[in-house]
Each structure stands twice: as structure tokens, then as C-alpha cells.
C-alpha atoms as a PDB file:
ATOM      1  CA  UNK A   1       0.000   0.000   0.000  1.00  0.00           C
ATOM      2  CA  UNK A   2       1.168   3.803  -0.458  1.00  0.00           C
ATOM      3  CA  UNK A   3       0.012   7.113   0.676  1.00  0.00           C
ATOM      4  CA  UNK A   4      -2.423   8.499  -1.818  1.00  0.00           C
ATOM      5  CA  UNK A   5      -0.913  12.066  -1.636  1.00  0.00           C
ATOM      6  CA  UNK A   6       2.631  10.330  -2.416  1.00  0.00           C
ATOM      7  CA  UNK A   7       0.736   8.836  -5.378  1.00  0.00           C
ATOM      8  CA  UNK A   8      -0.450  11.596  -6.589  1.00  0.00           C
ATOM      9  CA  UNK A   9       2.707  14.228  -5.980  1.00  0.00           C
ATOM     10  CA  UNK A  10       4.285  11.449  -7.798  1.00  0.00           C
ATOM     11  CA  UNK A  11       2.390  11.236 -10.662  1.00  0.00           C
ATOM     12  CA  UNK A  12       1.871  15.361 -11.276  1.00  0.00           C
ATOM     13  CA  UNK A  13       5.404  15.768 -11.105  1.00  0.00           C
ATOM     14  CA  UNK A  14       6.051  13.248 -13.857  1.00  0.00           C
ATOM     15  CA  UNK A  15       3.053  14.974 -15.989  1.00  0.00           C
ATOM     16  CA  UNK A  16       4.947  18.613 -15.517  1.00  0.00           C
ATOM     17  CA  UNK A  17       7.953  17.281 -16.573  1.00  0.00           C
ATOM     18  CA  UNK A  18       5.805  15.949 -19.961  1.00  0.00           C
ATOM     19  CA  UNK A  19       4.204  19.060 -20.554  1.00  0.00           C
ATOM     20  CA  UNK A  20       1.155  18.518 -19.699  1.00  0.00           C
ATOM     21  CA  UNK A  21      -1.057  21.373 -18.756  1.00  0.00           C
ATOM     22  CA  UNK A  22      -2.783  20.367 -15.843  1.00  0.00           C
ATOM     23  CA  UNK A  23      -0.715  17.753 -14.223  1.00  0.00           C
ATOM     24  CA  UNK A  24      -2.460  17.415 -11.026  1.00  0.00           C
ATOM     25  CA  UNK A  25      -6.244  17.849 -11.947  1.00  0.00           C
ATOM     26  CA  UNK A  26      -4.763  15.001 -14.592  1.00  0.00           C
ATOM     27  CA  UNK A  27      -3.095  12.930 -11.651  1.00  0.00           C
ATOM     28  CA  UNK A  28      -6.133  13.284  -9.493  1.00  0.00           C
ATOM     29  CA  UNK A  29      -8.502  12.177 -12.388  1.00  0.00           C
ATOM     30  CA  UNK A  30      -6.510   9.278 -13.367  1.00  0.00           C
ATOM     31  CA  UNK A  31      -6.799   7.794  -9.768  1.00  0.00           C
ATOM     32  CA  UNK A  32     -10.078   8.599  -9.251  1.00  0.00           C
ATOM     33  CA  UNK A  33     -10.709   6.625 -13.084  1.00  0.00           C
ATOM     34  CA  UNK A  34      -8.534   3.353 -11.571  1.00  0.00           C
ATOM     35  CA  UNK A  35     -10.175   3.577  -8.129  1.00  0.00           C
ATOM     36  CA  UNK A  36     -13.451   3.995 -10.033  1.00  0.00           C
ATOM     37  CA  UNK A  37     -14.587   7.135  -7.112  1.00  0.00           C
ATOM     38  CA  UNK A  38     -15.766  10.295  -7.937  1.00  0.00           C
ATOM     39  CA  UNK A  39     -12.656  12.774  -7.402  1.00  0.00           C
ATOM     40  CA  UNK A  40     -13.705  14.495  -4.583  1.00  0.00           C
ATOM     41  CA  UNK A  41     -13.446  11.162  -2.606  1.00  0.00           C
ATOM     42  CA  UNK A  42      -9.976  10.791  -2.923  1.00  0.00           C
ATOM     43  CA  UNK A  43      -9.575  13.168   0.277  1.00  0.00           C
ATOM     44  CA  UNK A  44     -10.591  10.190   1.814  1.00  0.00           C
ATOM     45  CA  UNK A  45      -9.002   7.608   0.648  1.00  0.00           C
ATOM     46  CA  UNK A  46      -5.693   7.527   2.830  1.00  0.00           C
ATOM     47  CA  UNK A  47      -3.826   5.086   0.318  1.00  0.00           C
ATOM     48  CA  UNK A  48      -3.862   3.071  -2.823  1.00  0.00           C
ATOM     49  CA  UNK A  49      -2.948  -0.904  -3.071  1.00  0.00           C
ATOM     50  CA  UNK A  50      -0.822  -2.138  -5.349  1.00  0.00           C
ATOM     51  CA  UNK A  51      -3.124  -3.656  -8.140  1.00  0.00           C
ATOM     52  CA  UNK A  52      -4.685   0.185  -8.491  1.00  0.00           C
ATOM     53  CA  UNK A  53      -0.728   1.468  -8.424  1.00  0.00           C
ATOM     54  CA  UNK A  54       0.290  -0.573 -10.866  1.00  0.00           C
ATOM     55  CA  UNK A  55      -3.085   0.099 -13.061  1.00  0.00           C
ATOM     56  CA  UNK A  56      -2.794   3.807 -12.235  1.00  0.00           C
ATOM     57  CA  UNK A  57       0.772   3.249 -13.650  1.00  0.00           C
ATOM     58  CA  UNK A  58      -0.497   1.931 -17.484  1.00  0.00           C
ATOM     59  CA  UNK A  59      -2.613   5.703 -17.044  1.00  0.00           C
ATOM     60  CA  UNK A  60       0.554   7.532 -16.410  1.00  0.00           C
ATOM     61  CA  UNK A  61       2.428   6.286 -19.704  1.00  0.00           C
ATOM     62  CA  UNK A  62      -0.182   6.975 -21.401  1.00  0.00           C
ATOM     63  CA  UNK A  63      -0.902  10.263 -20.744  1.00  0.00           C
ATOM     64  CA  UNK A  64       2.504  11.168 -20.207  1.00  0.00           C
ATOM     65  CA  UNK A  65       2.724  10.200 -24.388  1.00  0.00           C
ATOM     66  CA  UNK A  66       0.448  12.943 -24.728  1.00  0.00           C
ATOM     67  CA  UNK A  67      -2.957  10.752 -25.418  1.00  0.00           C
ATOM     68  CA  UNK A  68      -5.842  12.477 -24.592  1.00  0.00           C
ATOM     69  CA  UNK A  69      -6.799  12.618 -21.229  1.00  0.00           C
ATOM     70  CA  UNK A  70     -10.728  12.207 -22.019  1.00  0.00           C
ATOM     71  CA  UNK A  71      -9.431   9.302 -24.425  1.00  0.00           C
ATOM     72  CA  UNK A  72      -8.401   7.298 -21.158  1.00  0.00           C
ATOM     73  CA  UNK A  73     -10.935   7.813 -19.199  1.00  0.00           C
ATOM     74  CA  UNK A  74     -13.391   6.956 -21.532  1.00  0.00           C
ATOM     75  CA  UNK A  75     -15.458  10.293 -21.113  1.00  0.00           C
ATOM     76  CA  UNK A  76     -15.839  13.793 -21.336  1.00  0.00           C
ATOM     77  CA  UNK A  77     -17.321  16.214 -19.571  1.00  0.00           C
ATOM     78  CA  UNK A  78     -19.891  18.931 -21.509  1.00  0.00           C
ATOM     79  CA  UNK A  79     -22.357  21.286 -19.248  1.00  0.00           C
ATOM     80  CA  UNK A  80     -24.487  18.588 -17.236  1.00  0.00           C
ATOM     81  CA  UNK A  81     -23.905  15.313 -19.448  1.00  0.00           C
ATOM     82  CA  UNK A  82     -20.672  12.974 -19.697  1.00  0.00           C
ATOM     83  CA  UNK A  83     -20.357  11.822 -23.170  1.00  0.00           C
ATOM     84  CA  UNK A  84     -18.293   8.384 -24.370  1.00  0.00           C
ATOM     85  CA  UNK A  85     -14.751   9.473 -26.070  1.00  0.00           C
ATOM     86  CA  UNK A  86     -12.523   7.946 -27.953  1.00  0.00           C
ATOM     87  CA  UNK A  87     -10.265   7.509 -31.182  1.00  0.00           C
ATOM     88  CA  UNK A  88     -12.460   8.614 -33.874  1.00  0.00           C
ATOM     89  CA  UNK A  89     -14.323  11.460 -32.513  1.00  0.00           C
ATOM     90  CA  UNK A  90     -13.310  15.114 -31.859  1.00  0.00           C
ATOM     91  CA  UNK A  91     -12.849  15.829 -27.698  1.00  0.00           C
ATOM     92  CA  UNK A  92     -15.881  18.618 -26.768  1.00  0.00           C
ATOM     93  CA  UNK A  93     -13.968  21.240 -25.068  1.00  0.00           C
ATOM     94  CA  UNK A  94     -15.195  23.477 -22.432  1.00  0.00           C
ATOM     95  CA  UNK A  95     -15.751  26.820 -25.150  1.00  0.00           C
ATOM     96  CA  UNK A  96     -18.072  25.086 -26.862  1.00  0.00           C
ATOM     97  CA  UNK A  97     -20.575  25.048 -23.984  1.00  0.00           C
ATOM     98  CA  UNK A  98     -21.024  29.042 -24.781  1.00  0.00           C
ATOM     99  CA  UNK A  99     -22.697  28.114 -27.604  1.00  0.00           C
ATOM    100  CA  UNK A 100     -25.374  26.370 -25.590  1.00  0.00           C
ATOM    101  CA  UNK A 101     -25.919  29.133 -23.949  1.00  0.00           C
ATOM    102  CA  UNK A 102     -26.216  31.567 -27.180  1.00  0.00           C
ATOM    103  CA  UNK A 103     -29.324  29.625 -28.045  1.00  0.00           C
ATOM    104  CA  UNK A 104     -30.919  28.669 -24.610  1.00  0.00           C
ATOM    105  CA  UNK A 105     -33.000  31.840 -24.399  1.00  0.00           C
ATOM    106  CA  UNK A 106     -34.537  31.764 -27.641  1.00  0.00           C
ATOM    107  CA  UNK A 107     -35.253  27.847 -26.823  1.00  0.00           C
ATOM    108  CA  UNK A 108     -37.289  28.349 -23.716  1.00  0.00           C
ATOM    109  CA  UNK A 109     -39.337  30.891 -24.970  1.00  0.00           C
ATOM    110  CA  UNK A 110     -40.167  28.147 -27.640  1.00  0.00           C
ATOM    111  CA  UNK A 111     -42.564  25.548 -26.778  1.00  0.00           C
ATOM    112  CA  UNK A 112     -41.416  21.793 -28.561  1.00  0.00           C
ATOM    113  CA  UNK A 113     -38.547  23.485 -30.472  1.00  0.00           C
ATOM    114  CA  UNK A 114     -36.788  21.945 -33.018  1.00  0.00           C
ATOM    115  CA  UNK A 115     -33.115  22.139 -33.131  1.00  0.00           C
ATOM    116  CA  UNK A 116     -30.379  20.993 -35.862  1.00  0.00           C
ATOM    117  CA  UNK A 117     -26.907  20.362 -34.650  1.00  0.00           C
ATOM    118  CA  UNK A 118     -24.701  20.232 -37.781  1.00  0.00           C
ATOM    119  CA  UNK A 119     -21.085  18.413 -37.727  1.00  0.00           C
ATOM    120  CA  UNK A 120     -22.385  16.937 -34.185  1.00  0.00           C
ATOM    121  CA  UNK A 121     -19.150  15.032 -33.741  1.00  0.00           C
ATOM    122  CA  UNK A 122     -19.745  13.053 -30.146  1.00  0.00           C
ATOM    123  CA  UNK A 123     -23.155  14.813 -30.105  1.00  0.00           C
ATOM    124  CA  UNK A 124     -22.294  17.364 -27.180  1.00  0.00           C
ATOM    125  CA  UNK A 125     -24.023  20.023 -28.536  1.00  0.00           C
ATOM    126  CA  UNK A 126     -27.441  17.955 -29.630  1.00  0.00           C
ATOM    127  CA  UNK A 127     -27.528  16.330 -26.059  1.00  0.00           C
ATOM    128  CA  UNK A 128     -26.664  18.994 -23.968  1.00  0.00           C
ATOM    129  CA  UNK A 129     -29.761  20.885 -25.364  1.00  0.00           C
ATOM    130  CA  UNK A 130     -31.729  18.108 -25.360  1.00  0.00           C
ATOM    131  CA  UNK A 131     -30.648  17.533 -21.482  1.00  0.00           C
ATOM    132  CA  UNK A 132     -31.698  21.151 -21.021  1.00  0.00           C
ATOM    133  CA  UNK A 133     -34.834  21.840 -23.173  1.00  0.00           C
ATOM    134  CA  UNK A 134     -37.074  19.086 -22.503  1.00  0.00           C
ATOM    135  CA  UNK A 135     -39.303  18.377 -25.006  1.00  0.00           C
ATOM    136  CA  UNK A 136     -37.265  19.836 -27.908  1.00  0.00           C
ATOM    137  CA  UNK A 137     -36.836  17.776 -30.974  1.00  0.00           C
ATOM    138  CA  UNK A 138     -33.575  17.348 -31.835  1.00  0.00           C
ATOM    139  CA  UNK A 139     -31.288  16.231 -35.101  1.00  0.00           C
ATOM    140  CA  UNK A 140     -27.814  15.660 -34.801  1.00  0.00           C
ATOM    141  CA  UNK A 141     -25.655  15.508 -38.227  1.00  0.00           C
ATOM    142  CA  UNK A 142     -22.807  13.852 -38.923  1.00  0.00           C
ATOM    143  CA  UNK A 143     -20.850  11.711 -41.664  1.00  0.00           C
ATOM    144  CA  UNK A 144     -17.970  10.735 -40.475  1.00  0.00           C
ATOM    145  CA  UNK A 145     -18.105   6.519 -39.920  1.00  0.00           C
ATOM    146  CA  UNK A 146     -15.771   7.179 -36.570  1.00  0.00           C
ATOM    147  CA  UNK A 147     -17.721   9.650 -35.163  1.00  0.00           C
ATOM    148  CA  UNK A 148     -20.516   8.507 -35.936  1.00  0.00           C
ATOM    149  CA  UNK A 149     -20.164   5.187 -33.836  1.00  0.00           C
ATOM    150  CA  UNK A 150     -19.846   7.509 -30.473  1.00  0.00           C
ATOM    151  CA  UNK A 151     -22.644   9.467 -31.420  1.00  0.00           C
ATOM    152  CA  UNK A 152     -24.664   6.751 -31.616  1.00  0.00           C
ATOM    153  CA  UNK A 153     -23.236   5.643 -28.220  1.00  0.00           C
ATOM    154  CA  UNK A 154     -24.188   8.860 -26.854  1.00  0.00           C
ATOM    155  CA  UNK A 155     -27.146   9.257 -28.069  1.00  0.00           C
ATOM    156  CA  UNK A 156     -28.252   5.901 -26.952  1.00  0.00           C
ATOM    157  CA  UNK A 157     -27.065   6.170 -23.393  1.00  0.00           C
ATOM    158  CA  UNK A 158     -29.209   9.635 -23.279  1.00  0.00           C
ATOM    159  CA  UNK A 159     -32.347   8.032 -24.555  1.00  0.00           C
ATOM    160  CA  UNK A 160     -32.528   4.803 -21.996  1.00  0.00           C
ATOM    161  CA  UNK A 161     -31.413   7.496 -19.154  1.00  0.00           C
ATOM    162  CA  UNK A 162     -34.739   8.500 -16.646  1.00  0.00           C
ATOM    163  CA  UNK A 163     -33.832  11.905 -17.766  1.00  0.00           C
ATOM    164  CA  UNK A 164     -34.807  11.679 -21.466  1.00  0.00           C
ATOM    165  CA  UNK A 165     -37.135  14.110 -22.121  1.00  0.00           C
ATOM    166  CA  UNK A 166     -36.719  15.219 -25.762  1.00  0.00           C
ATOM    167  CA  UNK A 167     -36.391  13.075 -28.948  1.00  0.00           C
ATOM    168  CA  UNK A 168     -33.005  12.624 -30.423  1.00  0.00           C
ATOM    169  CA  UNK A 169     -32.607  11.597 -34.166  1.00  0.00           C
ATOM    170  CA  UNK A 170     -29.432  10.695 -36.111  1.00  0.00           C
ATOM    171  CA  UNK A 171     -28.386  11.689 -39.947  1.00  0.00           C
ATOM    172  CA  UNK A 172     -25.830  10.395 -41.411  1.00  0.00           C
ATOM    173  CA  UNK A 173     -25.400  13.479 -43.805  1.00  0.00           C
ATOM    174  CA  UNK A 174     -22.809  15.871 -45.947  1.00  0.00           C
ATOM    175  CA  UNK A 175     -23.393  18.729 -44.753  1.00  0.00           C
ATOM    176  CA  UNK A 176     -21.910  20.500 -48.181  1.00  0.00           C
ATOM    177  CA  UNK A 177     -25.282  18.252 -49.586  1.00  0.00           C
ATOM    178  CA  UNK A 178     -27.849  21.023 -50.822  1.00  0.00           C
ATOM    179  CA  UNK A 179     -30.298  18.582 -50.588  1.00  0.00           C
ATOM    180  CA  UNK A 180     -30.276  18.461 -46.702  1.00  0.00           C
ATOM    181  CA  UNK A 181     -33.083  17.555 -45.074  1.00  0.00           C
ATOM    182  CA  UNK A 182     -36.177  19.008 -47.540  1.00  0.00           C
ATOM    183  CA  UNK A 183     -38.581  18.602 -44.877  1.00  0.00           C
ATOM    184  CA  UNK A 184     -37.350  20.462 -42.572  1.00  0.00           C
ATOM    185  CA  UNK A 185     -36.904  23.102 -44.527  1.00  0.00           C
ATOM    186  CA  UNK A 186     -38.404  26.585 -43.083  1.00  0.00           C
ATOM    187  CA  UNK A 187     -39.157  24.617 -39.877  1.00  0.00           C
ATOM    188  CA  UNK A 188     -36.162  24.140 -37.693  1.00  0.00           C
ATOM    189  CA  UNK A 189     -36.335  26.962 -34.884  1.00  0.00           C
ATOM    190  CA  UNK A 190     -32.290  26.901 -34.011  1.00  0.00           C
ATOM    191  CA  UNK A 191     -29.222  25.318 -35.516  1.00  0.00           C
ATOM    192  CA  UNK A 192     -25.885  24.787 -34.052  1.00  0.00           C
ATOM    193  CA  UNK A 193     -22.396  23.825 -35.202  1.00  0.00           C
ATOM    194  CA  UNK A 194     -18.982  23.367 -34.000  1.00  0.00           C
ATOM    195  CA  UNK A 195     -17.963  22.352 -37.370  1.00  0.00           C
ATOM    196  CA  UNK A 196     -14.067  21.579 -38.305  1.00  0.00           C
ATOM    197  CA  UNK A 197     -12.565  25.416 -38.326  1.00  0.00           C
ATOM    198  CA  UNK A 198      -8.781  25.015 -37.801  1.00  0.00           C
ATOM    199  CA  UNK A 199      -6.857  26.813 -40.635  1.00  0.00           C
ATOM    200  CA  UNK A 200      -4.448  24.233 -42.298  1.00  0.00           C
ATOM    201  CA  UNK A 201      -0.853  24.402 -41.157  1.00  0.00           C
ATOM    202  CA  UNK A 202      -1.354  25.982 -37.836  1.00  0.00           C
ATOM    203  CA  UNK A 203       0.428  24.744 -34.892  1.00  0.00           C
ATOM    204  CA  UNK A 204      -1.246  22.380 -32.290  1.00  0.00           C
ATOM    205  CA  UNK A 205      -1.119  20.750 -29.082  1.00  0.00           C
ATOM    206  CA  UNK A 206      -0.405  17.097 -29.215  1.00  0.00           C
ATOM    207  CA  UNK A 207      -3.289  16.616 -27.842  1.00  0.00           C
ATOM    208  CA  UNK A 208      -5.181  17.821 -30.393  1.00  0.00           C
ATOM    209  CA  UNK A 209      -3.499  16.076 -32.868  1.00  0.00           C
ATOM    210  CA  UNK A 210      -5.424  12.691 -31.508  1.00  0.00           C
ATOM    211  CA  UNK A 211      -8.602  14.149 -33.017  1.00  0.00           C
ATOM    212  CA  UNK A 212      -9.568  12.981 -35.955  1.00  0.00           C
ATOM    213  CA  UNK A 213      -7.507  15.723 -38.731  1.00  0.00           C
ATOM    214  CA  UNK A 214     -10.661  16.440 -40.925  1.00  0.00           C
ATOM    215  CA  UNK A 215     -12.801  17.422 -37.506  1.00  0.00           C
ATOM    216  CA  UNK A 216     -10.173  19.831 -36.525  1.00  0.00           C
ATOM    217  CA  UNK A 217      -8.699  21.407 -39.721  1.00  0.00           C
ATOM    218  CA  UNK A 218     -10.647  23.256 -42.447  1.00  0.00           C
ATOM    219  CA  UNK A 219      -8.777  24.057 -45.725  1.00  0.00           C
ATOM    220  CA  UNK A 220      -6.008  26.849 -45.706  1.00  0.00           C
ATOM    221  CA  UNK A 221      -7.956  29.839 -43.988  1.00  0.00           C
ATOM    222  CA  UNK A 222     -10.038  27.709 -41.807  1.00  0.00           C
ATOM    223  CA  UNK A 223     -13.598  28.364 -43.542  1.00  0.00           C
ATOM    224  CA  UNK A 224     -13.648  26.130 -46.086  1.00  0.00           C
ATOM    225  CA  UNK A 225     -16.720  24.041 -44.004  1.00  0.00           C
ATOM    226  CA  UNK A 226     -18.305  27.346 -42.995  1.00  0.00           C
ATOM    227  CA  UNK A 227     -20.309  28.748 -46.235  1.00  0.00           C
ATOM    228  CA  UNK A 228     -22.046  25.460 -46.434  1.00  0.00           C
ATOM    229  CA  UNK A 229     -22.663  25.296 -42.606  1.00  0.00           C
ATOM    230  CA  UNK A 230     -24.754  28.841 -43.145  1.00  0.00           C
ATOM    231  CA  UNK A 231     -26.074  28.426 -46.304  1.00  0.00           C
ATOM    232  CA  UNK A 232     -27.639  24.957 -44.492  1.00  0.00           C
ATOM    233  CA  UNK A 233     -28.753  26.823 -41.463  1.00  0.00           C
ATOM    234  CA  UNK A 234     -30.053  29.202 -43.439  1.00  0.00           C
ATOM    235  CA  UNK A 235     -31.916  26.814 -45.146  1.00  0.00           C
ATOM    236  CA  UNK A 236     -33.565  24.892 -42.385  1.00  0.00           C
ATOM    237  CA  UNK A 237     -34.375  27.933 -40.298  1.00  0.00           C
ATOM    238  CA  UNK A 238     -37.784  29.738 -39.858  1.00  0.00           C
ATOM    239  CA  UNK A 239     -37.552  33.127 -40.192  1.00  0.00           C
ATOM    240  CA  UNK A 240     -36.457  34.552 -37.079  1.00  0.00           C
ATOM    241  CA  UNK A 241     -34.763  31.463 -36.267  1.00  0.00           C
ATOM    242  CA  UNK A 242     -31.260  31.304 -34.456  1.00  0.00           C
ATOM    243  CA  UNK A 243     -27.937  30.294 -35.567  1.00  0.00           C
ATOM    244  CA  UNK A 244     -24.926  29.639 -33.129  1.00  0.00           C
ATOM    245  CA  UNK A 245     -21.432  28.645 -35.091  1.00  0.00           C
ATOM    246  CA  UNK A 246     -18.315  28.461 -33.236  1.00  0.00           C
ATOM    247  CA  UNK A 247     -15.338  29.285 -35.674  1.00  0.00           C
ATOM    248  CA  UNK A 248     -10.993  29.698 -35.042  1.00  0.00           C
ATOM    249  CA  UNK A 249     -10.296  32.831 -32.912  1.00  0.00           C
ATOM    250  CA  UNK A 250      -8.297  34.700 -36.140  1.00  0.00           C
ATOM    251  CA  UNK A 251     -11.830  33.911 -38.043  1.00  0.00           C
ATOM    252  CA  UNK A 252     -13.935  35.608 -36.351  1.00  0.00           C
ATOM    253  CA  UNK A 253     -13.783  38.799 -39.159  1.00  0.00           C
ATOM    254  CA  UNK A 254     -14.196  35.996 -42.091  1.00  0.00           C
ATOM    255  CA  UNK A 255     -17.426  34.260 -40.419  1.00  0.00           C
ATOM    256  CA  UNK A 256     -19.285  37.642 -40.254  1.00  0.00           C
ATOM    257  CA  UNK A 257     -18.052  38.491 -43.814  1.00  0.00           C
ATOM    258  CA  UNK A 258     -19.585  34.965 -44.910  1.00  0.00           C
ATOM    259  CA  UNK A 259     -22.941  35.616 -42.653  1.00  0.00           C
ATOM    260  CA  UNK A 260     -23.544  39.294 -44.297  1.00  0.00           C
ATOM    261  CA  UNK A 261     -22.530  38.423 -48.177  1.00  0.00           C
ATOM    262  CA  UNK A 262     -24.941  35.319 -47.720  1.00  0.00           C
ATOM    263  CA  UNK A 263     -27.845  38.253 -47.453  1.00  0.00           C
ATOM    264  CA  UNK A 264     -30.335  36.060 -45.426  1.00  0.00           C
ATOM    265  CA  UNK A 265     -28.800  36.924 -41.608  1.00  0.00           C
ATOM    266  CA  UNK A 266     -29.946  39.976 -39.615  1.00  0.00           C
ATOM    267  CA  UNK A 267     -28.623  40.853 -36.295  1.00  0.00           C
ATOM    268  CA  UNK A 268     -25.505  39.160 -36.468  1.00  0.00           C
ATOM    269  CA  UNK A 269     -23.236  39.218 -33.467  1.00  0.00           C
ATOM    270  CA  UNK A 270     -19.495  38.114 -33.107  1.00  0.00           C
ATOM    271  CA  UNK A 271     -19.536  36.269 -29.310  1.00  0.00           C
ATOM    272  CA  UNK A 272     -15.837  36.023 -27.169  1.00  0.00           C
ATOM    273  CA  UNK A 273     -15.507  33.486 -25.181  1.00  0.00           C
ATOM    274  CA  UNK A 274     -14.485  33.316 -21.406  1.00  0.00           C
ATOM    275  CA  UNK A 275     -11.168  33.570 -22.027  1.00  0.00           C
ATOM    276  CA  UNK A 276     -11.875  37.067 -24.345  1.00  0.00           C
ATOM    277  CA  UNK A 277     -11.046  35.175 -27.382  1.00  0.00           C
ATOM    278  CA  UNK A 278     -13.530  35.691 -30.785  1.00  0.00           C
ATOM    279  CA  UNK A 279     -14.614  32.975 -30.473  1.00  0.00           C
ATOM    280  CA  UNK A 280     -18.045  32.197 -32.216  1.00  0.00           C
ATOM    281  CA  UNK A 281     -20.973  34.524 -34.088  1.00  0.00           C
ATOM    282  CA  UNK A 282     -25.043  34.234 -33.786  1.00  0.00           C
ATOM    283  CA  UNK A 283     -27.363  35.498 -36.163  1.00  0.00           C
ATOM    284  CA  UNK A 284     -31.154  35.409 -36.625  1.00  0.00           C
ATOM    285  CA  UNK A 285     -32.833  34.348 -40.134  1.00  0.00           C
ATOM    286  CA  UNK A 286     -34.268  37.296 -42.128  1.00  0.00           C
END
């Protein structure tokens, strides 16, 4: 048996000297995975046995490589829900909860609403507002095969829960397809996305570089995704309906170029995130 705190001092001091960010929040979350406790109960666990060591151990190497944290654990955290992670499937990261709460106040004044989450990924976005709108009808969209396979995870896992409230559907669709979902056309009272928006060529964590390439980068400047992400939206959308798109913070000035040629946005407004970063844009349908 050893101490817990001389496992974990341990352990963060080998994840500093890897680079990781976080190295203790990391070193507490890996022993809380092993243990199989929620974190907060390690202040009471005085020490850790040697199976959970040497399991804890297997963590360590990993993470220490750089994998993903989420990608070990198995899950990620997004608002209220955990979601399933893995290989395959871009990591939700904390930002992309803003956009949740871009739409939210549109959504309760809405009674049933429907909402379109386009380049869903792991479905964070589609399940968080199911999770917080009950009753809303909800479509997630995505085509990648890998991504895909966790969404349908997720949104599996959401629908057996005692908390499903709201309906969530599945398409396996290109978003570039101008043929996207005729009949919803005119009907859809918000639409999401957190589509790929990373310019090509720019410099990332290797962290990031475990998600899947095409979810992360997006041609040269970054926007090659985003005129058929609006030009959907704006499809779908009843007048007056709400668009949330999260975008690359030096793309912030090429999204609201995009929104305004397009013609069919009014009140469009660039959002920063917590962090005071551009960060993502809303706009209403004309």
C-alpha cells in the first residue's frame, strides 16, 4: 500500500515534466478513473494498493505520451452530461458550452422546439440541449463513420437514461449536400455547429493532434466548411430562427463576412468566449 498524496505528488510531477497542462487535476482524475470514485473522494481515501498502483501506472504512460486525457478515461465532460470518447471522434472542449448558452434563451421561450446540430461530432451540442430543453426535438448531423459510432453511443445512453425528455434523431449526412433535409426546410427553430474550423498548417497541441484531422482542420484559412454550414442553417431555419457557429479565434472577421454576403442573416453578433477570445458569431434568419 502507499500514501495516496505520495501517489499523486508522484504522478503530477512526472506529468509537468511531460508538458502537460494540468498535471495534477490530470493525476487526481486518473486515480479517481482506476479507483473507479468520484474525485472528490480521494480526500478520503488515505492510500492506494498495489493492483490500483500498478493500473494507475499503465494511465501515467499513457498520458505522459500525450494521449488524450478524455481518451483514457473513456469520457468527457460537456455542461451537465458525460459523453463516451474515444479515437475517432473530436474531444468537446469546455468553449463550446457558450454556444449552448447563445441559443438557450430563444429555446425556452419556444414551446417543442426543433433544433439541428450540424457536424455533431460526439453529439455534445445535440444532447446537452436536449438535457436542457425538454421536449425539444432534436437532429444531430454527422458523416464521419468514426464519429458517428460515439454518437450513436451517446445518443443511446441519453435516450434509456430516466432523464430523457426530448427526442433525439441521427443523420448520417454531408453537410456541403444542398439537398439536406427538404422537410425540414423553413421549420427548424435553431441550428448549431462546431464544425471543423482550424486553418491548415497551424500549430497544435499534441493533444489535439489525436482528433480525428478532418474534424479539426478546415482548408487553408479555416472556412472552407463554414459557407455550407450557413447556407444549411439558413436553409432549415424559420424566419427569425437562431444560428450559433463556433469558428478559429483569427476567423472571427471571415465568419461575419460569410454571414452578411450570404444576405439572409440579420442581427448578427461576433460572441468572445471566457477567455476574451472571438470565439463564435449568432445570427437570426431574415
Amino acid at each position: 500500500m502507499t500514501r495516496t498524496q505520495d501517489v499523486l505528488a508522484s504522478a503530477s510531477d512526472r506529468l509537468a515534466a511531460a508538458g502537460v497542462e494540468s498535471p495534477r487535476v490530470d493525476a487526481e482524475l486518473l486515480l479517481a478513473h482506476v479507483l473507479d470514485v468520484p474525485r472528490p473522494k480521494l480526500l478520503i481515501i488515505d492510500e492506494v494498493n498495489e493492483p490500483a498502483t500498478h493500473e494507475l501506472e499503465g494511465c501515467l504512460l499513457r498520458r505522459i505520451e500525450r494521449e488524450p486525457l478524455q481518451y483514457i478515461i473513456g469520457t468527457a465532460p460537456f455542461r451537465h452530461i458525460e459523453l463516451a470518447v474515444g479515437p475517432g471522434v473530436f474531444i468537446p472542449r469546455p468553449e463550446t458550452e457558450l454556444l449552448v448558452d447563445a441559443v438557450l434563451p430563444a429555446l425556452r421561450r419556444i414551446e417543442r422546439p426543433v433544433v439541428v446540430d450540424l457536424c455533431s461530432g460526439s453529439g455534445a451540442l445535440a444532447l446537452a440541449i436536449a438535457d436542457e430543453i425538454p421536449g425539444s426535438r432534436v437532429v444531430a448531423v454527422e458523416n464521419s463513420p468514426e464519429a458517428v459510432a460515439w454518437l450513436r453511443k451517446n445518443v443511446m445512453s441519453y435516450l434509456v437514461s430516466a432523464d430523457a425528455r426530448s427526442s433525439v434523431a441521427i443523420e448520417t449526412e454531408d453537410v456541403t449536400d444542398p439537398a439536406l433535409f427538404p422537410d425540414l426546410r423553413g421549420l427548424v427553430d435553431v441550428v448549431v455547429s462546431n464544425p471543423p474550423y482550424v486553418p491548415a498548417g497551424t500549430e497544435i497541441s499534441p493533444e489535439v493532434q489525436a482528433d480525428p484531422a478532418e474534424a479539426v482542420f478546415s482548408g487553408e484559412d479555416g472556412l472552407e466548411l463554414t459557407p455550407s454550414v450557413i447556407a444549411r442553417a439558413a436553409e432549415l431555419l424559420k424566419p427569425g430562427g437562431v444560428f450559433a457557429v463556433e469558428h478559429d479565434d483569427s476567423t472571427q472577421a471571415g465568419v461575419l463576412a460569410l454571414l452578411a454576403a450570404d444576405g439572409r442573416w440579420r442581427d448578427i453578433v461576433p460572441v468572445r468566449d471566457l477567455a476574451d477570445r472571438p470565439r463564435s458569431v449568432t445570427a437570426l434568419r431574415r
